[in-house]
C-alpha atoms as a PDB file:
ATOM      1  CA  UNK A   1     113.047  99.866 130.353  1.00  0.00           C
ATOM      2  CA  UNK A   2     110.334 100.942 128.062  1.00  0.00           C
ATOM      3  CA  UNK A   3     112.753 102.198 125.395  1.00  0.00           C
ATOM      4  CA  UNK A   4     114.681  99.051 125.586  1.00  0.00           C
ATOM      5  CA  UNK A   5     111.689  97.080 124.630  1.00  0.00           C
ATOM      6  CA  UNK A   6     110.756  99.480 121.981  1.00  0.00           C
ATOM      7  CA  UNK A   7     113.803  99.158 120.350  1.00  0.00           C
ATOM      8  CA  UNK A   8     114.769  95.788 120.474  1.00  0.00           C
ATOM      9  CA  UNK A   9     111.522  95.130 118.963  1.00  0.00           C
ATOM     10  CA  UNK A  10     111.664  97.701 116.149  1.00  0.00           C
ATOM     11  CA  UNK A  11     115.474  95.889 115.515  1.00  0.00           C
ATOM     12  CA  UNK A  12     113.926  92.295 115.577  1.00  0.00           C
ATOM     13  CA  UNK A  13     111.351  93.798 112.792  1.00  0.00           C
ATOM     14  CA  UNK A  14     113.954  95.318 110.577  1.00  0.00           C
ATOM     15  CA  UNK A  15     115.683  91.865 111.180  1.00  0.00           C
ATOM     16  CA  UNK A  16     112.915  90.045 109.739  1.00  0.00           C
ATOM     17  CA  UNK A  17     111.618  92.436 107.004  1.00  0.00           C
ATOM     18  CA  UNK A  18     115.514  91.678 105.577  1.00  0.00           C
ATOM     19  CA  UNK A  19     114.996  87.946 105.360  1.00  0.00           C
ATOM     20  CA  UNK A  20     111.732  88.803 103.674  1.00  0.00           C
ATOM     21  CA  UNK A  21     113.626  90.634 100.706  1.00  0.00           C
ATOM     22  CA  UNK A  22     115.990  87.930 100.917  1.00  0.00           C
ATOM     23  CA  UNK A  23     113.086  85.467 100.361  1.00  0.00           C
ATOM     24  CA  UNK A  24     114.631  83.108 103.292  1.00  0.00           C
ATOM     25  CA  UNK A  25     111.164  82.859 105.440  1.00  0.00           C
ATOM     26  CA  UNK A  26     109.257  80.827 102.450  1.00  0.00           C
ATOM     27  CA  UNK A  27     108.802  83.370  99.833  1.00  0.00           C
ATOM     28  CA  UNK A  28     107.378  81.318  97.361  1.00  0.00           C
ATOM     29  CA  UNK A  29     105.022  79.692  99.175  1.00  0.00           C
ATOM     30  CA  UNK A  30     101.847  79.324  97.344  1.00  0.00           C
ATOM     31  CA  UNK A  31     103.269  80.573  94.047  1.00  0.00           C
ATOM     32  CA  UNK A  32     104.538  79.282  90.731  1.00  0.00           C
ATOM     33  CA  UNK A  33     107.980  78.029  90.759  1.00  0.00           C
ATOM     34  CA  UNK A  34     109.076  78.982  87.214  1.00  0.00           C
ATOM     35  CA  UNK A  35     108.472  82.760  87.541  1.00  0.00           C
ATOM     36  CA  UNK A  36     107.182  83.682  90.967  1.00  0.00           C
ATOM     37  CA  UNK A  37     103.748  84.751  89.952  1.00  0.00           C
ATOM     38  CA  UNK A  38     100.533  84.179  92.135  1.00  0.00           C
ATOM     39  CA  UNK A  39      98.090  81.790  90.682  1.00  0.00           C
ATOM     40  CA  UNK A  40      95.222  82.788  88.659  1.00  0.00           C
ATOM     41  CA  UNK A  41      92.195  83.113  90.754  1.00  0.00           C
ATOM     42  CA  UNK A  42      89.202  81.036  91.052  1.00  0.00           C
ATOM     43  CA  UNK A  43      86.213  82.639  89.248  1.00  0.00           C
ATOM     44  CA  UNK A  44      82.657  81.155  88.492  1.00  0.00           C
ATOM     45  CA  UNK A  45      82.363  79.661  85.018  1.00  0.00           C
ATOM     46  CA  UNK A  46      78.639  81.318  84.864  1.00  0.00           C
ATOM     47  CA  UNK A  47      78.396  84.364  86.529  1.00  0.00           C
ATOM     48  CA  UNK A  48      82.298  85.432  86.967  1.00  0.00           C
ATOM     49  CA  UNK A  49      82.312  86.476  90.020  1.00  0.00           C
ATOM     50  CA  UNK A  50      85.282  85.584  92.283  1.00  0.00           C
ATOM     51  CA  UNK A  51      85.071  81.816  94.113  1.00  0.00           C
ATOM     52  CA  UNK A  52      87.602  80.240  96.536  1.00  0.00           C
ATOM     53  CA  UNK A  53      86.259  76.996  96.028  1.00  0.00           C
ATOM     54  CA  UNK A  54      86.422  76.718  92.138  1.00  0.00           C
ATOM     55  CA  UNK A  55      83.367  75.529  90.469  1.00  0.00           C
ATOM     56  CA  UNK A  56      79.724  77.508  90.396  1.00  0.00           C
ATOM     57  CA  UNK A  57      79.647  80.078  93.259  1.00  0.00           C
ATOM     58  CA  UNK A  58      77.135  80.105  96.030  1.00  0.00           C
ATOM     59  CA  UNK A  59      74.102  82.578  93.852  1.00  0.00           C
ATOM     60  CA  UNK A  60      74.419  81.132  90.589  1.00  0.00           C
ATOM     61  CA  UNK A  61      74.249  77.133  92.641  1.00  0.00           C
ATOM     62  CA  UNK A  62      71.154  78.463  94.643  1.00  0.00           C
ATOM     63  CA  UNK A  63      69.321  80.102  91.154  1.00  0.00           C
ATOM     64  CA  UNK A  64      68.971  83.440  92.800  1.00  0.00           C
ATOM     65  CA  UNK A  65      70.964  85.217  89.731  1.00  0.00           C
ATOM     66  CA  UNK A  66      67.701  86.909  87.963  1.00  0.00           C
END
Protein backbone atom coordinates (compact mmCIF):
# COMPACT_ATOMS: atom_id res chain seq x y z
CA UNK A 1 0.00 0.00 0.00
CA UNK A 2 2.95 2.06 0.89
CA UNK A 3 4.60 1.61 -2.53
CA UNK A 4 1.43 2.48 -4.22
CA UNK A 5 1.39 5.81 -2.59
CA UNK A 6 4.99 6.34 -3.22
CA UNK A 7 4.65 5.95 -6.65
CA UNK A 8 1.66 7.49 -7.64
CA UNK A 9 3.01 10.45 -6.02
CA UNK A 10 6.49 10.43 -7.58
CA UNK A 11 4.20 9.98 -11.16
CA UNK A 12 1.88 12.99 -10.21
CA UNK A 13 5.39 15.01 -9.69
CA UNK A 14 6.94 14.03 -12.95
CA UNK A 15 3.37 14.95 -14.27
CA UNK A 16 3.64 18.35 -13.09
CA UNK A 17 7.40 19.13 -13.48
CA UNK A 18 6.33 18.45 -17.51
CA UNK A 19 3.72 21.18 -17.55
CA UNK A 20 6.36 23.31 -15.88
CA UNK A 21 8.78 22.94 -19.01
CA UNK A 22 5.81 23.30 -21.00
CA UNK A 23 5.14 26.65 -19.24
CA UNK A 24 1.22 25.61 -18.93
CA UNK A 25 0.97 26.28 -14.90
CA UNK A 26 1.64 30.28 -15.35
CA UNK A 27 5.18 30.47 -16.33
CA UNK A 28 5.39 33.93 -16.85
CA UNK A 29 3.90 35.09 -14.04
CA UNK A 30 5.64 38.02 -12.63
CA UNK A 31 7.94 38.45 -15.63
CA UNK A 32 8.33 40.56 -18.74
CA UNK A 33 6.24 39.57 -21.57
CA UNK A 34 8.55 40.50 -24.48
CA UNK A 35 11.49 38.25 -23.47
CA UNK A 36 10.76 36.32 -20.31
CA UNK A 37 13.25 38.00 -18.09
CA UNK A 38 12.66 38.72 -14.27
CA UNK A 39 12.38 42.32 -13.41
CA UNK A 40 15.18 44.35 -12.24
CA UNK A 41 15.27 44.47 -8.55
CA UNK A 42 14.46 47.12 -6.17
CA UNK A 43 17.65 48.71 -4.73
CA UNK A 44 18.05 51.90 -2.48
CA UNK A 45 18.88 55.03 -4.45
CA UNK A 46 21.45 55.99 -1.44
CA UNK A 47 22.98 53.23 0.02
CA UNK A 48 22.31 50.31 -2.73
CA UNK A 49 21.46 47.85 -0.82
CA UNK A 50 18.58 45.56 -1.91
CA UNK A 51 14.73 46.94 -0.98
CA UNK A 52 11.38 45.21 -1.69
CA UNK A 53 9.57 48.23 -1.21
CA UNK A 54 11.42 50.61 -3.69
CA UNK A 55 12.39 53.90 -2.36
CA UNK A 56 15.14 54.56 0.67
CA UNK A 57 15.60 51.31 2.67
CA UNK A 58 14.92 50.94 6.33
CA UNK A 59 19.00 52.23 7.67
CA UNK A 60 19.55 54.89 5.33
CA UNK A 61 15.39 56.28 6.34
CA UNK A 62 16.33 55.85 10.12
CA UNK A 63 20.09 57.81 9.64
CA UNK A 64 21.89 54.94 11.20
CA UNK A 65 24.30 54.61 7.93
CA UNK A 66 27.62 56.26 9.63
Amino acid sequence: MMLKIVTLFLIGMAVLAMFGKLHWLGGRIGRNRQNGALPKPRTCPDCGRMNLRGGKCRVCREGGND
